[in-house]
C-alpha atoms as a PDB file:
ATOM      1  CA  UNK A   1       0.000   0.000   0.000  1.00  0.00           C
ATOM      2  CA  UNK A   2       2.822   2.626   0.607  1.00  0.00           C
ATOM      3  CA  UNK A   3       4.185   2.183  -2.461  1.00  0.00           C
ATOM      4  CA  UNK A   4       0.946   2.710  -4.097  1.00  0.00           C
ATOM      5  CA  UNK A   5       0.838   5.473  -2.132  1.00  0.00           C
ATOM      6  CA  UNK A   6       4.535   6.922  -3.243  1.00  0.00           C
ATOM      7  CA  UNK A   7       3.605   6.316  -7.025  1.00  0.00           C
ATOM      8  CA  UNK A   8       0.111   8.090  -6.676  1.00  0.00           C
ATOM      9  CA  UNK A   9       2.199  11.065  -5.065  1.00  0.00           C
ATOM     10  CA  UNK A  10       5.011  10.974  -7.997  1.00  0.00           C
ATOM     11  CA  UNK A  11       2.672  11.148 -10.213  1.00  0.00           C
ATOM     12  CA  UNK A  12       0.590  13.966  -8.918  1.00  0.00           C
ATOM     13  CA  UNK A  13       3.472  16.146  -8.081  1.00  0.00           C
ATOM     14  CA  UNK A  14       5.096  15.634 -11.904  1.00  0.00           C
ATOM     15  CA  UNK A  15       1.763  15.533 -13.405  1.00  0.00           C
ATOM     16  CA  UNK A  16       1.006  19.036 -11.831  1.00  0.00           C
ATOM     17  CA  UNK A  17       4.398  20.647 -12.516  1.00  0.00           C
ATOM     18  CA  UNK A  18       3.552  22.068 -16.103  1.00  0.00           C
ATOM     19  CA  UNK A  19       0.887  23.548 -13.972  1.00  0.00           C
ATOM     20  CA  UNK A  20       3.216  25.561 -12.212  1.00  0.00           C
ATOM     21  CA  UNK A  21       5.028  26.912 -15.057  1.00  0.00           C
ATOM     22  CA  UNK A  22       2.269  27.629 -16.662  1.00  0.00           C
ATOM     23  CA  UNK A  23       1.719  30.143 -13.951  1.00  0.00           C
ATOM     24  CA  UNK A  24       4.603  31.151 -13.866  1.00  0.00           C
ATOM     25  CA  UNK A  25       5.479  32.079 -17.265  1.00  0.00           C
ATOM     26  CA  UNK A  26       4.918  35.802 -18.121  1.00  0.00           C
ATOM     27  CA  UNK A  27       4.744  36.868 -14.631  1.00  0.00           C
ATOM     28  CA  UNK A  28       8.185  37.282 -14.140  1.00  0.00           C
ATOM     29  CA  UNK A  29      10.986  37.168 -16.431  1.00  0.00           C
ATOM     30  CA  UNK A  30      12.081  33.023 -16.860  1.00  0.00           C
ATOM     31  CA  UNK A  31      15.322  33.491 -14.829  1.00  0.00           C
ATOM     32  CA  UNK A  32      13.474  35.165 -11.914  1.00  0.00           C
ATOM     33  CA  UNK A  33      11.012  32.330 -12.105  1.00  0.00           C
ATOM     34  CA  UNK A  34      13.320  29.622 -11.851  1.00  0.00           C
ATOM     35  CA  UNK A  35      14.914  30.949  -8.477  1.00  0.00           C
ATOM     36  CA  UNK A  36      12.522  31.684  -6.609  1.00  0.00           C
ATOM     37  CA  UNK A  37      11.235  28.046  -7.288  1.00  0.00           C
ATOM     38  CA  UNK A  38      14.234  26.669  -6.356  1.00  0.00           C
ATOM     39  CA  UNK A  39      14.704  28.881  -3.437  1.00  0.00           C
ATOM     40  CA  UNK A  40      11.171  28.022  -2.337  1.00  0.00           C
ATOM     41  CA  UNK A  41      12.006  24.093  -2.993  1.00  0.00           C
ATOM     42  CA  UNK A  42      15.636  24.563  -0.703  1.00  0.00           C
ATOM     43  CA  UNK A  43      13.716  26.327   2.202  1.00  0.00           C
ATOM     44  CA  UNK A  44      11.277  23.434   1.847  1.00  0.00           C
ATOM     45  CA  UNK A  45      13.528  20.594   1.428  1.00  0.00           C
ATOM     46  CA  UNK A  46      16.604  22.066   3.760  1.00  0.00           C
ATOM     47  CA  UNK A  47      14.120  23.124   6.713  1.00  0.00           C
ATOM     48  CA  UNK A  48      12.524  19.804   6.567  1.00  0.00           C
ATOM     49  CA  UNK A  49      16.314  18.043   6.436  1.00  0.00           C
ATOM     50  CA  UNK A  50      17.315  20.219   8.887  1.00  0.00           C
ATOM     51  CA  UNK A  51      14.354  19.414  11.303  1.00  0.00           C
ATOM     52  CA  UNK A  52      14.624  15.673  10.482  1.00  0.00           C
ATOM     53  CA  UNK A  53      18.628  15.841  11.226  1.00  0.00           C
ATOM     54  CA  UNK A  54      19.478  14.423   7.697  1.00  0.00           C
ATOM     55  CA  UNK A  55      21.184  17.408   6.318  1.00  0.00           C
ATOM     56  CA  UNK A  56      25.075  16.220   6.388  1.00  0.00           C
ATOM     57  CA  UNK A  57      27.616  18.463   4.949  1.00  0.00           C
ATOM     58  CA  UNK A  58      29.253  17.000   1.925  1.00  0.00           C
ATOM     59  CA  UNK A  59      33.151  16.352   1.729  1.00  0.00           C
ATOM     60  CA  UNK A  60      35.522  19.592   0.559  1.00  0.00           C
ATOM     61  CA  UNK A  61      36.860  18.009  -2.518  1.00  0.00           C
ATOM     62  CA  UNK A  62      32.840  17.233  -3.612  1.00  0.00           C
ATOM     63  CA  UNK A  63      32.197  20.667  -3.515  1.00  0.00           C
ATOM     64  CA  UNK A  64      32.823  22.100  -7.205  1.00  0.00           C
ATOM     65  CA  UNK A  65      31.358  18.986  -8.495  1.00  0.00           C
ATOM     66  CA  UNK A  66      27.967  19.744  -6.576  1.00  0.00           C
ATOM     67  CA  UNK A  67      28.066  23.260  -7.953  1.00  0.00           C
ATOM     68  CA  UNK A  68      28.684  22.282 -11.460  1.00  0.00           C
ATOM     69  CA  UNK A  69      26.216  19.832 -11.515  1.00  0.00           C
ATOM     70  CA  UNK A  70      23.569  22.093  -9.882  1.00  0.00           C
ATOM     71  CA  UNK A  71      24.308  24.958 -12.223  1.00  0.00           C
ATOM     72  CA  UNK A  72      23.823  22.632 -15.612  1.00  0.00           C
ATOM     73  CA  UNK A  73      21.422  19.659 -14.548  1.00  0.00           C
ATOM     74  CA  UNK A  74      18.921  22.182 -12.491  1.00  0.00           C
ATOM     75  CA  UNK A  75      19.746  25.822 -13.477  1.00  0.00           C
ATOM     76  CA  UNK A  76      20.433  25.275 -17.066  1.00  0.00           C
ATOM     77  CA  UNK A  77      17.620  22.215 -17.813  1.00  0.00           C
ATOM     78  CA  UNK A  78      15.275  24.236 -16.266  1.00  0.00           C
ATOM     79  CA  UNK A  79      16.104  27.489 -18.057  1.00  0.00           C
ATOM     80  CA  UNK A  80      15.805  25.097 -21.441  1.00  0.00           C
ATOM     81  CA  UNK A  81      12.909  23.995 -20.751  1.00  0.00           C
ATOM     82  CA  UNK A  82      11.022  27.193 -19.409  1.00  0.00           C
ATOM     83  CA  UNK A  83      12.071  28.678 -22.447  1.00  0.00           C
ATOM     84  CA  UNK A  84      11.017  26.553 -24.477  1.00  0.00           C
ATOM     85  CA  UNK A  85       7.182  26.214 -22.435  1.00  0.00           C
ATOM     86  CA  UNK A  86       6.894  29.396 -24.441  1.00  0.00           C
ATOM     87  CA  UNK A  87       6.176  27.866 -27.653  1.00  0.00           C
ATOM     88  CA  UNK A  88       5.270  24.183 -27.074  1.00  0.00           C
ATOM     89  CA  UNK A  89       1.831  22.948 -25.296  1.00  0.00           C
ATOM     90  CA  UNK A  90       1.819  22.296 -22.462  1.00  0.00           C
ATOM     91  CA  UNK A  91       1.073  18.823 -22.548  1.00  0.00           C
ATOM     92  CA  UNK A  92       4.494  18.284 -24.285  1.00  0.00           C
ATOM     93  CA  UNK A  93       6.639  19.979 -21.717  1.00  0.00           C
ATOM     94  CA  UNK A  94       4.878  17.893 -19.134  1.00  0.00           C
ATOM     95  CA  UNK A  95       6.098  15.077 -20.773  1.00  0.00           C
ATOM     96  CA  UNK A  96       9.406  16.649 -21.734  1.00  0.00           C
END
């Protein structure tokens, strides 16, 4: 049942994201957009990590590493794709 449970939530949160750009888009430039989600999503996520006493401070030498892959996996992907929500439907940059 709790993986039913899990799957149902995926799915719900993913389904629902092109909802949120949708909203997003034209009410702030894309860059602007795209941090304040992600700040919203580390006060969320860090605050509940912090609470929980799961948030561990990574190793020195991981460091640049983190930041690289945070800047092109998250920053850039998601600058791509809100972008390009601009002239696809939306139904294709959900499943994008």
């Amino acid at each position: 049942m709790t993986n039913v449970l899990l799957f149902i939530a995926v799915v719900v949160v993913w389904g629902l994201t092109w909802f949120a750009m949708h909203l997003q888009l034209g009410a702030a430039p894309v860059e602007v957009a795209i941090f304040w989600r992600f700040a919203l999503s580390l006060v969320l996520l860090g605050g509940w990590l912090c609470l929980s006493g799961r948030l561990r401070r990574p190793a020195t030498e991981c460091v640049p590493w983190l930041i690289a892959m945070g800047m092109c996996l998250f920053s850039g992907n998601y600058l791509v794709l809100y972008r390009s929500a601009a002239y696809l439907a939306s139904g294709m940059v959900s499943v994008i």
